[in-house]
Protein backbone atom coordinates (compact mmCIF):
# COMPACT_ATOMS: atom_id res chain seq x y z
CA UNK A 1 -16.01 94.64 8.11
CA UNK A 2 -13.03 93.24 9.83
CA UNK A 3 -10.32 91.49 7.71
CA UNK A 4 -9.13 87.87 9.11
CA UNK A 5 -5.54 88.33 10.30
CA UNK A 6 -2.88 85.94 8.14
CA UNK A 7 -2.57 83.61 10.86
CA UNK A 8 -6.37 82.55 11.24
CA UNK A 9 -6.37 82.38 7.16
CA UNK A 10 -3.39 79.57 7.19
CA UNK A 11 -5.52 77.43 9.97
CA UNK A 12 -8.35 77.50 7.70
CA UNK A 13 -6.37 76.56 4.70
CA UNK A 14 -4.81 73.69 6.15
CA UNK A 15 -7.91 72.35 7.81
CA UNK A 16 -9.21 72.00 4.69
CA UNK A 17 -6.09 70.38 2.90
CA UNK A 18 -6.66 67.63 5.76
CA UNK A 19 -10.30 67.57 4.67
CA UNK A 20 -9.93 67.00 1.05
CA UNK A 21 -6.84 63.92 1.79
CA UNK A 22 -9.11 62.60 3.75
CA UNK A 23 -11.73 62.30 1.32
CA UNK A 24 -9.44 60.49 -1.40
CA UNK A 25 -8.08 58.27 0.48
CA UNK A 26 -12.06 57.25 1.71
CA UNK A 27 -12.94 57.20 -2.17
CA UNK A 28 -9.57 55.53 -3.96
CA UNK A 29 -9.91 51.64 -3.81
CA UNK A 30 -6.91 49.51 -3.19
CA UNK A 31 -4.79 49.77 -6.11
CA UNK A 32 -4.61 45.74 -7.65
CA UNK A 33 -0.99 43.73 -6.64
CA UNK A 34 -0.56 46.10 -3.65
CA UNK A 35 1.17 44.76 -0.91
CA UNK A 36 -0.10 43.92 2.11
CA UNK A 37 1.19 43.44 5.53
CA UNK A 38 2.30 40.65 6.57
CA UNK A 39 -0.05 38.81 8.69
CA UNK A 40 1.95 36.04 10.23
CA UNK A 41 5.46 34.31 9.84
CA UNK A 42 6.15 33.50 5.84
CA UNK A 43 5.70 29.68 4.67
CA UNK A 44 9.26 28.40 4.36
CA UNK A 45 9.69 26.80 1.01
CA UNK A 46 8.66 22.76 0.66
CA UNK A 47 11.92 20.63 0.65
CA UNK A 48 13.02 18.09 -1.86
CA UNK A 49 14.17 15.04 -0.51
CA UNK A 50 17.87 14.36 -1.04
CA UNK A 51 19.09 11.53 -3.27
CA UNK A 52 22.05 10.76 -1.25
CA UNK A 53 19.10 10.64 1.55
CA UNK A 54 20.22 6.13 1.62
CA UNK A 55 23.82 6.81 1.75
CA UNK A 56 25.26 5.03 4.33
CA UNK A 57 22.53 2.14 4.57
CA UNK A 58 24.18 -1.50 6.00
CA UNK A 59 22.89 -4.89 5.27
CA UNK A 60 21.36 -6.50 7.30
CA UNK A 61 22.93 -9.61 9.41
CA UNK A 62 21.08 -11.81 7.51
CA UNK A 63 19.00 -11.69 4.19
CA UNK A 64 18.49 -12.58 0.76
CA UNK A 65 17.99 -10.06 -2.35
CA UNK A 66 17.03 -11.92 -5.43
CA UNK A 67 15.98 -10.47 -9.24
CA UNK A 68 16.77 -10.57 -13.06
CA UNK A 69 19.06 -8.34 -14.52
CA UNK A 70 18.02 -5.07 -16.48
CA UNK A 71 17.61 -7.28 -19.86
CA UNK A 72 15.40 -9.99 -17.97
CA UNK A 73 17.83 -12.50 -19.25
CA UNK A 74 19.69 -13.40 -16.38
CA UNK A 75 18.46 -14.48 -12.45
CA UNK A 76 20.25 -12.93 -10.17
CA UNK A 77 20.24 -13.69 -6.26
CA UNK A 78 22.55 -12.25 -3.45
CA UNK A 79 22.24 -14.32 0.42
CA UNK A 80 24.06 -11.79 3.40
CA UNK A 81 25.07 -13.37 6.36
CA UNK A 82 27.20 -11.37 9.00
CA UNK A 83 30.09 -10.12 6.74
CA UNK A 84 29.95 -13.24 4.54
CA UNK A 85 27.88 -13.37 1.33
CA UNK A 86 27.26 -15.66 -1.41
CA UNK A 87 25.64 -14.85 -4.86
CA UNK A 88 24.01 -17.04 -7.81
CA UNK A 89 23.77 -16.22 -11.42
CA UNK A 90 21.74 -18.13 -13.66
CA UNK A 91 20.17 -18.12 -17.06
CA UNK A 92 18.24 -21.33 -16.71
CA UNK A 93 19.42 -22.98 -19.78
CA UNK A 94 23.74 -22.93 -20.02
CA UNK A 95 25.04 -20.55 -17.73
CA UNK A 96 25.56 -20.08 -14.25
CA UNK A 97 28.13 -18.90 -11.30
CA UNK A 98 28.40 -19.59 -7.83
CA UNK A 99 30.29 -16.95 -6.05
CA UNK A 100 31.49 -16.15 -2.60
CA UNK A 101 32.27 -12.72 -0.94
CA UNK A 102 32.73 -10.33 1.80
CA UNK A 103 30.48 -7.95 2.77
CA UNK A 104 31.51 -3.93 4.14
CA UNK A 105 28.66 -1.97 5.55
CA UNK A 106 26.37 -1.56 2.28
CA UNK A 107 28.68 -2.97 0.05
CA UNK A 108 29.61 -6.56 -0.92
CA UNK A 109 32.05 -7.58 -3.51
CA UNK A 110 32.17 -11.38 -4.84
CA UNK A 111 33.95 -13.71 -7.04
CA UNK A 112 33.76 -17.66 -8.11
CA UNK A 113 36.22 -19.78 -8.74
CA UNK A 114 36.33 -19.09 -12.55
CA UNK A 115 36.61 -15.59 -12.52
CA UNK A 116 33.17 -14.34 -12.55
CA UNK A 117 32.58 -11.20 -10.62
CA UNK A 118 29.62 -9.40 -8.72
CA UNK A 119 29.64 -5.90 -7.06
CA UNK A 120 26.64 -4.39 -5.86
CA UNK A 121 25.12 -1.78 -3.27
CA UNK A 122 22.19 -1.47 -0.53
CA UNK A 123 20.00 1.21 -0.44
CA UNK A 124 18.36 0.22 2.32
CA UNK A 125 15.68 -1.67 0.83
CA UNK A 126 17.61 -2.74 -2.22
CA UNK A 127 20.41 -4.24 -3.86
CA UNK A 128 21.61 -2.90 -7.30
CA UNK A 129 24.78 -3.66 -8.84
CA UNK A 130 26.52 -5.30 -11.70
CA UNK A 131 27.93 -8.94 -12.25
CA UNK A 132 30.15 -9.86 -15.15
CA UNK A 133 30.45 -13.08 -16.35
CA UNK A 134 33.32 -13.96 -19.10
CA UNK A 135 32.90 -10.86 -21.72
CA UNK A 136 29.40 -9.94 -20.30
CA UNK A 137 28.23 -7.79 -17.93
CA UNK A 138 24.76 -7.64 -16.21
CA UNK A 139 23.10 -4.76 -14.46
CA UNK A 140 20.40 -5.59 -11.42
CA UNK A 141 18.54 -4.16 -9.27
CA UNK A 142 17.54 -6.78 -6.42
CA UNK A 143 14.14 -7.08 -4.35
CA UNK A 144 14.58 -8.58 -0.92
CA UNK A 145 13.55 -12.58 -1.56
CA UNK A 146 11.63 -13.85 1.56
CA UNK A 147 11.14 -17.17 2.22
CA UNK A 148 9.90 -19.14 0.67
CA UNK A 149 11.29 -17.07 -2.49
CA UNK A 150 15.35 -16.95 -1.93
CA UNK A 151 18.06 -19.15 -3.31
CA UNK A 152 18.39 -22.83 -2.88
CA UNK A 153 21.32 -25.35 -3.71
CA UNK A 154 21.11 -29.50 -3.69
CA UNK A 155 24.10 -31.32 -3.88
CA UNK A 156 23.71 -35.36 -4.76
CA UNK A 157 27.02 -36.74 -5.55
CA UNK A 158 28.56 -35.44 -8.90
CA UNK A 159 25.21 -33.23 -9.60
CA UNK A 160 24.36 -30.13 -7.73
CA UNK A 161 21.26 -28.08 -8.56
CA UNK A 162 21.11 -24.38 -7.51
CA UNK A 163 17.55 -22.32 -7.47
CA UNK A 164 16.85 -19.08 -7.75
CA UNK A 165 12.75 -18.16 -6.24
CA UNK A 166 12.14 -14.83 -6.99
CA UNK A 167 10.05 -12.68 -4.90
CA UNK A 168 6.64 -13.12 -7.33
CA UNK A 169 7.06 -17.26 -7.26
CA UNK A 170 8.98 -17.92 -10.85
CA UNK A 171 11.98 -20.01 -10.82
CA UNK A 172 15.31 -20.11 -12.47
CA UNK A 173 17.15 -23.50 -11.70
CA UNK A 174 20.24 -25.59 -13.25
CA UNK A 175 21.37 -28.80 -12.71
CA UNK A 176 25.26 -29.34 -13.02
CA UNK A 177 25.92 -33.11 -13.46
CA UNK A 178 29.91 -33.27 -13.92
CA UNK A 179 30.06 -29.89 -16.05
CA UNK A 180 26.73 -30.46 -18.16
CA UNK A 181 24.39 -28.03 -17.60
CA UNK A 182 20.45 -28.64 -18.05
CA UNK A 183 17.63 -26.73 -16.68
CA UNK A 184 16.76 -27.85 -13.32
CA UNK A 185 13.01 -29.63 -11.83
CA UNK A 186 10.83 -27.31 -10.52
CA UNK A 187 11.72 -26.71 -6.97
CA UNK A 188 9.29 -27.16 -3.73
CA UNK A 189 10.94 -25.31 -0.90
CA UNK A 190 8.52 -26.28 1.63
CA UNK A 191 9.52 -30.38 0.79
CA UNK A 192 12.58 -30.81 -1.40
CA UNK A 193 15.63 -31.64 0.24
CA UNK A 194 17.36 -28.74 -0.94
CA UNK A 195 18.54 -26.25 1.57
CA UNK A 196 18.23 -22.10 1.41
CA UNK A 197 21.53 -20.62 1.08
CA UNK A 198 22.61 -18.18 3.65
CA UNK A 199 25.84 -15.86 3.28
CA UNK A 200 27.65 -19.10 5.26
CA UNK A 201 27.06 -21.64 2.76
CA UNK A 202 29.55 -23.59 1.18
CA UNK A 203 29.64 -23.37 -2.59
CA UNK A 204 32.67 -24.84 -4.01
């Protein structure tokens, strides 16, 4: 009986090594959490909108942005026309402001004739800012006012009335008769004489 030579005995060993691999890799599942190839280009993250996303917002030529401050004590209205604006404070009862300003891009800065002060911002859909009134300051935050919400001033020889309509239909109105201050009649826009104040409007 003939003896295999060394050479035909290392075929056979190896053809066999291939055999058994073979057969564990056919029997071995998937080990769990192994990766896989890729299949197509990766998902790229979601993105969070930036908060400076308004920065840079202008007023329009002309509007009107009216609300209460932060402690729903005080009516607040701003009227932009062009670079001119005027702005009303108002409690209702005993105080209010007229004030007149200038307005830079998204920001307006005003002041009445007694030192009362108002500084605010546009977001492009809003106005927030701050007013300050003797010792007092007020923060607001301003929905546009269209008509007929917006502000409104009367002037009848030694009495002038000035309206605030905010955007939801309630009122905040005082009548000034030679320094006196009451709460001012209910205002119809659509009939009363008294005239919507634009960013133009004269005020003292």
């Amino acid at each position: 009986m003939k003896r295999r030579g060394p050479l035909i005995t290392l075929v056979l060993a190896l053809g066999a090594l291939v055999v058994i691999l073979s057969l564990n890799d056919a029997l071995i599942p998937n080990q769990p959490g192994a990766a896989e190839a890729p299949t197509g280009a990766p998902a790229e993250p979601t993105k969070v909108p930036s908060d400076d996303a308004s920065d840079g917002a202008e007023f329009p030529d002309e509007a009107v942005y009216a609300g209460k401050d932060t402690t729903g004590k005080l009516a607040v209205a701003v009227a932009i026309k062009g670079d001119r604006a005027v702005a009303y404070l108002c409690d209702g009862r005993s105080l209010e402001a007229w004030l007149t300003g200038t307005v830079d891009g998204g920001r307006v800065t005003l002041e009445s004739n007694r030192g009362a002060t108002v500084e605010a911002r546009f977001n492009g859909k809003r106005v927030t800012g701050v007013a300050a009134e003797g010792d007092d300051q007020y923060a607001f935050d301003l929905d546009k006012a269209d008509p007929p919400a917006g502000l409104y001033r009367e002037q009848t020889d030694d009495t002038t009335l000035g309206w605030i309509v905010l955007p939801d239909g309630r009122q905040v109105g005082i009548k000034n008769t030679g320094g006196t201050l009451a709460p001012a009649p209910r205002l119809d826009p659509e009939t009363d004489a008294a005239k919507r104040v634009t960013g133009e409007t004269k005020t003292q």
